[in-house]
Every structure is written in C-alpha cells, then in structure tokens.
PDB file of N, CA and C in Angstrom:
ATOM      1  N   UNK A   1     -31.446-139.468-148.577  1.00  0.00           N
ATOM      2  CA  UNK A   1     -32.403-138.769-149.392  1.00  0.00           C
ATOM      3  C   UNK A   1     -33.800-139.369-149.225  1.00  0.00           C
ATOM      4  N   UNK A   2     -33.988-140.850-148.860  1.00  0.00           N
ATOM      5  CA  UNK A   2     -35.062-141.396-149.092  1.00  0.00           C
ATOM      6  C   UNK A   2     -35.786-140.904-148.021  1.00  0.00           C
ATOM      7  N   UNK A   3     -34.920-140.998-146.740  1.00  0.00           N
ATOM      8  CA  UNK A   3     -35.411-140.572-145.394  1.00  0.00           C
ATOM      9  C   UNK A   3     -35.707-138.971-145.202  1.00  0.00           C
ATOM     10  N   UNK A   4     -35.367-137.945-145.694  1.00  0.00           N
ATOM     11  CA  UNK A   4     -35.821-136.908-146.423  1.00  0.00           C
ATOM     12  C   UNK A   4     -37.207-137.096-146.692  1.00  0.00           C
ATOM     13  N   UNK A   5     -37.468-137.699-148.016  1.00  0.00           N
ATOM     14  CA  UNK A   5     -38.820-137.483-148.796  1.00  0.00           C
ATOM     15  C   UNK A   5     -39.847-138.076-147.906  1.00  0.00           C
ATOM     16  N   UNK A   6     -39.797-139.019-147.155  1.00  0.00           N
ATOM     17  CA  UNK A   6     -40.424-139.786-146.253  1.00  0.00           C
ATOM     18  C   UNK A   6     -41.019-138.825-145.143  1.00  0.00           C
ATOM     19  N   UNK A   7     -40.147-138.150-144.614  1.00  0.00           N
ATOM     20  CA  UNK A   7     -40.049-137.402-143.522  1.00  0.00           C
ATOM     21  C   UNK A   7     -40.925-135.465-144.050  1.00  0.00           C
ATOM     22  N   UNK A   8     -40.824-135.558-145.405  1.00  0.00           N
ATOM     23  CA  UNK A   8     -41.312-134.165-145.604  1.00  0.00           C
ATOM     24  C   UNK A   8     -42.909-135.081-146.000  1.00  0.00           C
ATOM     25  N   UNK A   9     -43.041-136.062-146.703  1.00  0.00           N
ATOM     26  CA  UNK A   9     -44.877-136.570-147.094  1.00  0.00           C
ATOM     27  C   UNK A   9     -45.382-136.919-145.676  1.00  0.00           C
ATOM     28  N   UNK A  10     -44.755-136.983-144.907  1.00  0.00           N
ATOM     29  CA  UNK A  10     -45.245-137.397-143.374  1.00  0.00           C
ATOM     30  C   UNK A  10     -45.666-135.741-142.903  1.00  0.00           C
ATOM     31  N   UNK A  11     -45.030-134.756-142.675  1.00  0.00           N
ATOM     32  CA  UNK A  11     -45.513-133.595-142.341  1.00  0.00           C
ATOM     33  C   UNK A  11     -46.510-133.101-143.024  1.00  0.00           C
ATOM     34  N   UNK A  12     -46.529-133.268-144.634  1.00  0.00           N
ATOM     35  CA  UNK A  12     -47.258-132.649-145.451  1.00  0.00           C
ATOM     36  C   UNK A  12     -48.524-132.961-144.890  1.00  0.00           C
ATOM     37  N   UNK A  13     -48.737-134.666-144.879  1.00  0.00           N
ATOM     38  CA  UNK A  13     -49.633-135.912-144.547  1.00  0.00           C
ATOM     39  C   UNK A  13     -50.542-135.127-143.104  1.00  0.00           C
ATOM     40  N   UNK A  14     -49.568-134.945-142.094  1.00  0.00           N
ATOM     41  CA  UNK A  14     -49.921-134.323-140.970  1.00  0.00           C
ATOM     42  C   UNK A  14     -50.795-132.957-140.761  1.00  0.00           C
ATOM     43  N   UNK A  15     -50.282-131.759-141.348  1.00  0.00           N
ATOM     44  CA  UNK A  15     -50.432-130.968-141.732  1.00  0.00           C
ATOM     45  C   UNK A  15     -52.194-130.757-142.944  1.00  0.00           C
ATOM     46  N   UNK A  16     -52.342-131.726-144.015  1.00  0.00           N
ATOM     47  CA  UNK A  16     -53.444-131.649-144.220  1.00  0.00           C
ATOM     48  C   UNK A  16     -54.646-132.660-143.836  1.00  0.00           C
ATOM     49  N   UNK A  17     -54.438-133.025-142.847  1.00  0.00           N
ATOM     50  CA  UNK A  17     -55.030-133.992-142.254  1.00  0.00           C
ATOM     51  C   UNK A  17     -55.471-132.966-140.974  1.00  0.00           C
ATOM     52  N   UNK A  18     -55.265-132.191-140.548  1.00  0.00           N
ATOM     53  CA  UNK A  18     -56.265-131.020-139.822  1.00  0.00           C
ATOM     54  C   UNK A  18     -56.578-129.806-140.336  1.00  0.00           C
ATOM     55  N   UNK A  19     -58.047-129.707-140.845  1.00  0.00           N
ATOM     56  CA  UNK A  19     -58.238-128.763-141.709  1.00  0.00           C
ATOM     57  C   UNK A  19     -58.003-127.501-141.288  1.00  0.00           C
ATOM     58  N   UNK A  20     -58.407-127.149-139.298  1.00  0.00           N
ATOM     59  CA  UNK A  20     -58.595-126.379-138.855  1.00  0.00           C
ATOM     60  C   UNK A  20     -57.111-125.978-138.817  1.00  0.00           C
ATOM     61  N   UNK A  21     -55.662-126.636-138.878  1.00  0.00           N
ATOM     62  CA  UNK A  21     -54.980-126.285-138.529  1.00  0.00           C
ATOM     63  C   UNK A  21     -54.147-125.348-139.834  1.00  0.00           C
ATOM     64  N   UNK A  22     -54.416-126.056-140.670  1.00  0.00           N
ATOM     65  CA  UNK A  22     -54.540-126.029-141.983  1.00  0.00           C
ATOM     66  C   UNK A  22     -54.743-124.173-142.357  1.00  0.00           C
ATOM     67  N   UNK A  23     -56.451-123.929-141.776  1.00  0.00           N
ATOM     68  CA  UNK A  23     -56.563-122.899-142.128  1.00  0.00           C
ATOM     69  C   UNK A  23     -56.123-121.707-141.213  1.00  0.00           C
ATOM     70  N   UNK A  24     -55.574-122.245-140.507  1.00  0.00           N
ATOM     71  CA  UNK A  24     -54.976-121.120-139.119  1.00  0.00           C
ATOM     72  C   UNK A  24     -53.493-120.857-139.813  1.00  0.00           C
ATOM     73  N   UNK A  25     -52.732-121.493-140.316  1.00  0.00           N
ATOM     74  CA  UNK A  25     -51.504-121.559-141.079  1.00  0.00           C
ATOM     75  C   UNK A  25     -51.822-120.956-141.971  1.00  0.00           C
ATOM     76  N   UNK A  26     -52.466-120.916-143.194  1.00  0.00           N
ATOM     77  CA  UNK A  26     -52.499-119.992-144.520  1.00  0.00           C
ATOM     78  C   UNK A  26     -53.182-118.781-143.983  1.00  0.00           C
ATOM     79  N   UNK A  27     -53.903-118.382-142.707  1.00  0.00           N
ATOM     80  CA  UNK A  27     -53.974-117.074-142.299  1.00  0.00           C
ATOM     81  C   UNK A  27     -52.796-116.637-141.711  1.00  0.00           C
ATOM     82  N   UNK A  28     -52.093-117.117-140.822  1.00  0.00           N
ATOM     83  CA  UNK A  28     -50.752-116.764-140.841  1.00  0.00           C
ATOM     84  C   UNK A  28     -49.595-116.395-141.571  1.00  0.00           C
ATOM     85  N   UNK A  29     -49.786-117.173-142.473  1.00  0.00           N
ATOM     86  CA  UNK A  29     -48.942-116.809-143.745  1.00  0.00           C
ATOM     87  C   UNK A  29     -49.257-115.511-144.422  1.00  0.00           C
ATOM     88  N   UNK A  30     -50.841-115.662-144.627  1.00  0.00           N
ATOM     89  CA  UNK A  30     -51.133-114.247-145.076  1.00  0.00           C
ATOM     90  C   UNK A  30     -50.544-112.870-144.587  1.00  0.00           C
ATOM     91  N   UNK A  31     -50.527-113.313-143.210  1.00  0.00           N
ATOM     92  CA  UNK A  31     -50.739-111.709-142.583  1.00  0.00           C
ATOM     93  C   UNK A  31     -49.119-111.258-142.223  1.00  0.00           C
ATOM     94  N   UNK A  32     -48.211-112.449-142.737  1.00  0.00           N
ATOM     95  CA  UNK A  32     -46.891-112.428-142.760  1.00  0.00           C
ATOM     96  C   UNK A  32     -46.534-111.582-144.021  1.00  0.00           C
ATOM     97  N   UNK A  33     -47.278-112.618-145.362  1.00  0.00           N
ATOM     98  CA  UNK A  33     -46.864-111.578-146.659  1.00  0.00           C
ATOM     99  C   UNK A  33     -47.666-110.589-146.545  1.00  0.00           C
ATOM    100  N   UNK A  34     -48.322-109.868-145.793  1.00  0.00           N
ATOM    101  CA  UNK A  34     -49.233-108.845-146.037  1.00  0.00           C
ATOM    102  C   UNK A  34     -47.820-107.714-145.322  1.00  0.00           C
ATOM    103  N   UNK A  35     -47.338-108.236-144.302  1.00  0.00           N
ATOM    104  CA  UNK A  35     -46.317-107.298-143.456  1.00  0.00           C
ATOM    105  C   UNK A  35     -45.095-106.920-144.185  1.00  0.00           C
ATOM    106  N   UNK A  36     -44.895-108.088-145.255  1.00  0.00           N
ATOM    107  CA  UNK A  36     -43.517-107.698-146.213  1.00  0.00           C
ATOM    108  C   UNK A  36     -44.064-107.069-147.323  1.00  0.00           C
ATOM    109  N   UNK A  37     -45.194-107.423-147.594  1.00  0.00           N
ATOM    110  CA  UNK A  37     -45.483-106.154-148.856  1.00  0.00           C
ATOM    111  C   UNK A  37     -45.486-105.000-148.252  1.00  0.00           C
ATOM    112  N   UNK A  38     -46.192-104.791-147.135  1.00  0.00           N
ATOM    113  CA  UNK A  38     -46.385-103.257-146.535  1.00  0.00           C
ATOM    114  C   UNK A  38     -44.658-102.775-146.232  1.00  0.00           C
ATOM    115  N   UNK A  39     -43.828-103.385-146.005  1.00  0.00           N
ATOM    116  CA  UNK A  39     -42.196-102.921-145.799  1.00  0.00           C
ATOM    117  C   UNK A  39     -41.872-102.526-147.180  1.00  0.00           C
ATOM    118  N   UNK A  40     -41.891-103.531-147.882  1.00  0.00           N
ATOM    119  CA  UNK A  40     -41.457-103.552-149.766  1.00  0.00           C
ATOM    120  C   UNK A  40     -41.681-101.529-149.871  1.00  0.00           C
ATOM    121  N   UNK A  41     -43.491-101.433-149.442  1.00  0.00           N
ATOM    122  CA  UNK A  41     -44.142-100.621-150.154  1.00  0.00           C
ATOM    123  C   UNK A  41     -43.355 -99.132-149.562  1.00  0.00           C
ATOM    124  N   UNK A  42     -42.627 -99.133-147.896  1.00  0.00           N
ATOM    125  CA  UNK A  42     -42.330 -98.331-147.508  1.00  0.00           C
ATOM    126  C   UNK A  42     -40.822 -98.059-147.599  1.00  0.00           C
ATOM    127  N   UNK A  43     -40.448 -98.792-148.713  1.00  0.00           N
ATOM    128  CA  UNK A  43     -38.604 -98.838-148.689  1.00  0.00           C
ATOM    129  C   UNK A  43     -38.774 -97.801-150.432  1.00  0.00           C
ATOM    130  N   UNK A  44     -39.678 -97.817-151.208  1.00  0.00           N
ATOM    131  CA  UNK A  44     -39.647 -97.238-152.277  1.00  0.00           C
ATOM    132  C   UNK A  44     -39.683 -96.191-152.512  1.00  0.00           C
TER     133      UNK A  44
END
C-alpha cells in the first residue's frame, strides 16, 4: 500500500510539475467529456 501512495504522489508530482503538459491533458479531457455528453445527448 505504501508503495502505491508513493508511486501515485510521484506521478501527480510529475504531472504538475509541467504546466504545458498539464494544460494539454485537461484539454484532452475536455474534448473527451465533451464526446460523451454529445453520445448521452443522442441516446435520449
């Protein structure tokens, strides 16, 4: 477990430690939930 928590604050650590990469990821994400809302919207 310890090696777990270690291993996820190390990515986290990684991860906001490049801003640019940072913001290329939460646009990605976006345009991911933007594609499942637009499915959601076409299953109703």
């Amino acid at each position: 477990m310890k090696l777990l928590t270690v291993f996820t604050a190390l990515v986290i650590l990684y991860f906001t430690t490049a801003c640019n990469t940072m913001e290329g990821f939460g646009q990605d994400m976006q345009k991911g939930g933007e594609k499942i809302e637009k499915s959601a919207d076409e299953k109703k």
